[in-house]
N, C-alpha and C. Protein backbone atom coordinates (compact mmCIF):
# COMPACT_ATOMS: atom_id res chain seq x y z
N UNK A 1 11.46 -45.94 26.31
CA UNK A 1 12.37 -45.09 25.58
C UNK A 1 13.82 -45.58 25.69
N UNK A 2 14.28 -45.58 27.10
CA UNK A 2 15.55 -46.60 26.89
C UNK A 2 15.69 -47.70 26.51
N UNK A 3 14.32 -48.91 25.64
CA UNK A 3 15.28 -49.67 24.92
C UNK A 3 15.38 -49.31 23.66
N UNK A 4 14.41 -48.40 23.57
CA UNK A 4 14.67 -47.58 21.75
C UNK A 4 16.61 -47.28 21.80
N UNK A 5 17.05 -46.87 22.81
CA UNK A 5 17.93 -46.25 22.50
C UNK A 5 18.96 -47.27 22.89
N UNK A 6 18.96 -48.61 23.48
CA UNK A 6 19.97 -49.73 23.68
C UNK A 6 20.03 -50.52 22.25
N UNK A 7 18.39 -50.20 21.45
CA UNK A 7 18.51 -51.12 20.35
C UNK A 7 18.94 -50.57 19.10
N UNK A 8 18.96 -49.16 19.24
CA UNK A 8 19.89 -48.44 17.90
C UNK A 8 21.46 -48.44 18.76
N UNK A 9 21.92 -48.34 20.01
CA UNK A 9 23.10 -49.08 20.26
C UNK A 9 23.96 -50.35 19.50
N UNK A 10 23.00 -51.28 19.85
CA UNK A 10 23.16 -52.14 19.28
C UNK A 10 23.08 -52.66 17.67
N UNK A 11 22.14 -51.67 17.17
CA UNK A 11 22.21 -51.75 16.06
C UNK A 11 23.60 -51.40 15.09
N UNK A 12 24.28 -50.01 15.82
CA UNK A 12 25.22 -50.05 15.40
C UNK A 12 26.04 -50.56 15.87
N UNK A 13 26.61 -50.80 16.57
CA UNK A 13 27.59 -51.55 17.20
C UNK A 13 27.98 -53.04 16.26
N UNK A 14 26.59 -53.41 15.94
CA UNK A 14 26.71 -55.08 14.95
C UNK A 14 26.83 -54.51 13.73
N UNK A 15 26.49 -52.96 13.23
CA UNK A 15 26.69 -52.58 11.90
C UNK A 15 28.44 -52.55 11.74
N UNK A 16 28.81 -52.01 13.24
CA UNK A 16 30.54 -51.72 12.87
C UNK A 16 30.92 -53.12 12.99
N UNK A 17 30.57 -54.36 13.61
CA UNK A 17 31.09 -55.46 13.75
C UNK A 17 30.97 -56.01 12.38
N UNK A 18 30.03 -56.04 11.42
CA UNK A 18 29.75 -56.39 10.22
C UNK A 18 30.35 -55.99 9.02
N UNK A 19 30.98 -54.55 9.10
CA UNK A 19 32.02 -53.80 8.50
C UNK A 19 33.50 -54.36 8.63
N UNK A 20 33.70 -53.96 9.95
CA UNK A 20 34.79 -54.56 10.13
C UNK A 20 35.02 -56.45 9.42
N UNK A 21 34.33 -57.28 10.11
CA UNK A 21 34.24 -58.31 9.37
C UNK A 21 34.44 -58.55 8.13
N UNK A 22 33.74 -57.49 7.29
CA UNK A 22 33.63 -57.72 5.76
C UNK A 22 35.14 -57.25 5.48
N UNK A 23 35.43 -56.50 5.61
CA UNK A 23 37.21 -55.59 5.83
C UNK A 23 38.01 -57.27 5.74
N UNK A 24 37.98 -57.36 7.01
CA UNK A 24 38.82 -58.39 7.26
C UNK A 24 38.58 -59.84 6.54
N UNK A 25 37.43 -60.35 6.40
CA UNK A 25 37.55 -60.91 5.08
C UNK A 25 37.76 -61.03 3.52
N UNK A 26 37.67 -59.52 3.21
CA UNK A 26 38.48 -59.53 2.19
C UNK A 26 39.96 -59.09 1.89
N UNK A 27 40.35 -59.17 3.04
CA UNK A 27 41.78 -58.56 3.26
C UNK A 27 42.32 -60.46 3.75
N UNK A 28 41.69 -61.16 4.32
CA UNK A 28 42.55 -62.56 4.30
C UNK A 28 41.87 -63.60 3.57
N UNK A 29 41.41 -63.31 3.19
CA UNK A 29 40.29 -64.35 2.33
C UNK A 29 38.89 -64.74 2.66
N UNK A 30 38.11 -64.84 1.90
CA UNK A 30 36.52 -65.40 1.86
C UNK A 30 36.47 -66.99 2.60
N UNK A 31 37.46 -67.61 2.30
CA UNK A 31 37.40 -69.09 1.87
C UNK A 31 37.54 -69.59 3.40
N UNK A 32 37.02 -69.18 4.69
CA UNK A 32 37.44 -69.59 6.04
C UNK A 32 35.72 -69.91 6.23
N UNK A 33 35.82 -70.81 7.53
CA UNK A 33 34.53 -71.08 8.08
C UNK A 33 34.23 -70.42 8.72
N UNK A 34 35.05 -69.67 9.25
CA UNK A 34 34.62 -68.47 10.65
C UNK A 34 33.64 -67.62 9.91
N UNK A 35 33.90 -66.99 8.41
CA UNK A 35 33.06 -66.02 7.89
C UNK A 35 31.68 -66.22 8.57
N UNK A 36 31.35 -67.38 8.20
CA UNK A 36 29.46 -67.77 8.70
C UNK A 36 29.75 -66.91 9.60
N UNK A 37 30.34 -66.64 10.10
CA UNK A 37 29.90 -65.76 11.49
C UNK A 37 29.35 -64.34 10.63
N UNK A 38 29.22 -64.13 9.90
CA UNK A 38 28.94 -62.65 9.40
C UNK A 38 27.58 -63.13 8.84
N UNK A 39 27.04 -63.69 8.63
CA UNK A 39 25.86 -64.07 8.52
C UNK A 39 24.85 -63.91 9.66
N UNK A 40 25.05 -64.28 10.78
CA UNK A 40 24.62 -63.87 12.03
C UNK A 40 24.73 -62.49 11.91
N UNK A 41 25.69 -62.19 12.33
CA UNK A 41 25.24 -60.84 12.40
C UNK A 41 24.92 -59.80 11.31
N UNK A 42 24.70 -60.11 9.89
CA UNK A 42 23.72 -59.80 9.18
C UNK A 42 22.22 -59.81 9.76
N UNK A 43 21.52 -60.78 10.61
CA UNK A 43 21.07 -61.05 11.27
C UNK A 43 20.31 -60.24 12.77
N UNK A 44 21.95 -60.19 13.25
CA UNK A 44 21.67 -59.34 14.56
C UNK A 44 21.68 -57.56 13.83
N UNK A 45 22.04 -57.56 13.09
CA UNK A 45 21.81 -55.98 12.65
C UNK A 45 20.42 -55.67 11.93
N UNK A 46 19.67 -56.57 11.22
CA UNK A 46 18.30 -56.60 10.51
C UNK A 46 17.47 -56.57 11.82
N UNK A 47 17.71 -57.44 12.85
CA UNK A 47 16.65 -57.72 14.32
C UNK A 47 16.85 -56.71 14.89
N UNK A 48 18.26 -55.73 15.46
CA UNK A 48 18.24 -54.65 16.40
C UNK A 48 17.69 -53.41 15.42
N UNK A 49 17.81 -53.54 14.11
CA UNK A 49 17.48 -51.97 13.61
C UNK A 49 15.94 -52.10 13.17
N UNK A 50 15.16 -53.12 13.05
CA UNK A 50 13.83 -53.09 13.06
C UNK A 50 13.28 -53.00 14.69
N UNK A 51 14.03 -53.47 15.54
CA UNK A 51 13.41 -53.50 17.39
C UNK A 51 13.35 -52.00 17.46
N UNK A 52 14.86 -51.20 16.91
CA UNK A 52 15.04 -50.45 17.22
C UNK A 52 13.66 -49.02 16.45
N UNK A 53 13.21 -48.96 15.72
CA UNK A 53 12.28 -48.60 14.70
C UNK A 53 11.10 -48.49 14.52
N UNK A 54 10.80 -49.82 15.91
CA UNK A 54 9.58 -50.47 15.68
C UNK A 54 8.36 -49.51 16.48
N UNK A 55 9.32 -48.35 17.59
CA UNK A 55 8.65 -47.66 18.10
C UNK A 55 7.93 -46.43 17.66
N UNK A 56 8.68 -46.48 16.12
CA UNK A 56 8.35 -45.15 15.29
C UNK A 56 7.32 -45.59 14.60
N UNK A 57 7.50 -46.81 14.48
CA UNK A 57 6.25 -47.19 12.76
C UNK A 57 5.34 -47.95 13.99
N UNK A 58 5.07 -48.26 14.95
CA UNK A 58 3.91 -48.37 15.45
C UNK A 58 3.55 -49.87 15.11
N UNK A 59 2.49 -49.69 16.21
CA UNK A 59 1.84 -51.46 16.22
C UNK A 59 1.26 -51.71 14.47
N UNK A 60 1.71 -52.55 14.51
CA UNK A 60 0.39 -53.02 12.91
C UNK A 60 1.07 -53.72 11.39
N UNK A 61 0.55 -54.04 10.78
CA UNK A 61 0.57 -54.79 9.53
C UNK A 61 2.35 -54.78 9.24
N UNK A 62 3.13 -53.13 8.86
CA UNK A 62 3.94 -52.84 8.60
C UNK A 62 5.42 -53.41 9.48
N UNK A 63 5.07 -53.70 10.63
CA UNK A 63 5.85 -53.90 11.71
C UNK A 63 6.22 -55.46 11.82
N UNK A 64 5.05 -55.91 11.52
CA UNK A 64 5.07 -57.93 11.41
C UNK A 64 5.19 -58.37 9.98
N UNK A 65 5.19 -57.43 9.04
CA UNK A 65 5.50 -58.09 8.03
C UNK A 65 7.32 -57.80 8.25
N UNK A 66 7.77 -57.06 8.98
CA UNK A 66 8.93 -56.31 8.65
C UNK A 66 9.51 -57.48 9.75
N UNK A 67 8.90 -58.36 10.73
CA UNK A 67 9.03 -58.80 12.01
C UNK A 67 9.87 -60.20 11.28
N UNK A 68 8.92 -60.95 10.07
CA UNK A 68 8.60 -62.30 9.58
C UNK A 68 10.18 -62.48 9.22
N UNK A 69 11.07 -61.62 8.26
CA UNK A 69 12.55 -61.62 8.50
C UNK A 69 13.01 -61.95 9.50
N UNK A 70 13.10 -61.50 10.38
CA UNK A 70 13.65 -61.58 11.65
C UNK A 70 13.53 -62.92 12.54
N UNK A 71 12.41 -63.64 12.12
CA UNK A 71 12.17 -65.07 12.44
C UNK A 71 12.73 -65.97 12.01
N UNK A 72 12.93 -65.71 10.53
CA UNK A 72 13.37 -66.74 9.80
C UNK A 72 15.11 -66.39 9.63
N UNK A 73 15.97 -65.59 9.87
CA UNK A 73 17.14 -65.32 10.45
C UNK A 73 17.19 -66.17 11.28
N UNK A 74 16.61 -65.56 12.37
CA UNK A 74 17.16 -66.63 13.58
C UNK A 74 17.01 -67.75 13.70
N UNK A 75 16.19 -68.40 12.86
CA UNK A 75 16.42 -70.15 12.43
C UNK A 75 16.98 -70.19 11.80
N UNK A 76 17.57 -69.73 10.90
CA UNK A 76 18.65 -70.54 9.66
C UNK A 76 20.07 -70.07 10.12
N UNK A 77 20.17 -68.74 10.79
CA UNK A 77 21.62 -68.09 10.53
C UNK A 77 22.19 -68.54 12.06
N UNK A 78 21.16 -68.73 13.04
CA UNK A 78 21.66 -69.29 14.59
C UNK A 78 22.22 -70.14 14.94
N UNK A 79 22.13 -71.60 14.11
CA UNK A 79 22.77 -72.77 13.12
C UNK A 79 24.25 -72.75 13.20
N UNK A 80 24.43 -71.83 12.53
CA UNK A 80 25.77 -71.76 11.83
C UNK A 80 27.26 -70.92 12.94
N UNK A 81 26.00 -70.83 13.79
CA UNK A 81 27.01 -70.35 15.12
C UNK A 81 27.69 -72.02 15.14
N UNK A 82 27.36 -73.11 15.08
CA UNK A 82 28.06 -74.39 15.55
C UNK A 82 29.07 -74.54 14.17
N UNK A 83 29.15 -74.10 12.70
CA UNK A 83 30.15 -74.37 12.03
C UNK A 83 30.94 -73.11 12.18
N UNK A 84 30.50 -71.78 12.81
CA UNK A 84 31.93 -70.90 12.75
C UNK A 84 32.52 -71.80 14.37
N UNK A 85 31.81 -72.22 15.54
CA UNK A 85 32.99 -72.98 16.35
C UNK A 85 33.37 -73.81 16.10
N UNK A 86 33.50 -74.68 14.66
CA UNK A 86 34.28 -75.74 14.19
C UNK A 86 35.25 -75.38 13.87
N UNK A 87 35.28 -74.06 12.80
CA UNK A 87 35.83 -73.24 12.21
C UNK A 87 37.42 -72.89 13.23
N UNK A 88 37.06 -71.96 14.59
CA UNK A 88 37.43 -71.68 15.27
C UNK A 88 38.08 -72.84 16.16
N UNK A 89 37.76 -73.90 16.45
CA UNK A 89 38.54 -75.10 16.81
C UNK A 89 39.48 -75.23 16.15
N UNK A 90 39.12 -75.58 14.63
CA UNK A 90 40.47 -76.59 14.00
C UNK A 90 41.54 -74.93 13.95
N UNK A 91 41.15 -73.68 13.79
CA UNK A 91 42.29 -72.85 13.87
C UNK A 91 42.78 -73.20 15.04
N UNK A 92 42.30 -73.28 16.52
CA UNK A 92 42.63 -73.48 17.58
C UNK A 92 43.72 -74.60 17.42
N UNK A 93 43.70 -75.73 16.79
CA UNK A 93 43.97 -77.13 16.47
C UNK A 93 43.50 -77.15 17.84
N UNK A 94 42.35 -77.76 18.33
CA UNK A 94 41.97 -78.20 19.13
C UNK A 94 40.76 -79.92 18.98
N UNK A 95 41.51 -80.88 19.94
CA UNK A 95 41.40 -82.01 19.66
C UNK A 95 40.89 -82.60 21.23
């Protein structure tokens, strides 16, 4: 029962991080590399609010088809953690 309730934590917590994000990218522009970072956590909010869920809808068909997202996130969008720290370097100007 307590991780039902760490993973709707978390669920929102990456929902307000994802808000906020979107805010702030359209308030300084789209056109930065850091954004990829909102892709991830598109990501971490689809994975914590199905973990979080998964205790209601129960073992079975509904749960692993809902799971198969969540796999394929974290291979493509986990990636791109290395171009938002490129991103975040050259703002750094770091050499």
């Amino acid at each position: 029962m307590l991780d039902t309730i760490l993973f709707f934590g978390y669920f929102a917590a990456y929902l307000f991080l994802l808000i906020w994000g979107i805010k702030l990218a359209a308030r300084y522009g789209w056109n930065d590399l850091s954004n990829v970072l909102l892709l991830v956590i598109i990501g971490l909010v689809y994975d914590n609010g199905v973990l979080a869920v998964g205790k209601f809808i129960g073992e079975g068909s509904l749960l692993e088809n809902l799971s198969y997202p969540r796999f394929y996130m974290h291979a493509f969008f986990t990636p791109l953690l290395v171009l938002f720290s490129l991103g975040a370097m050259k703002k750094a100007d770091f050499k």
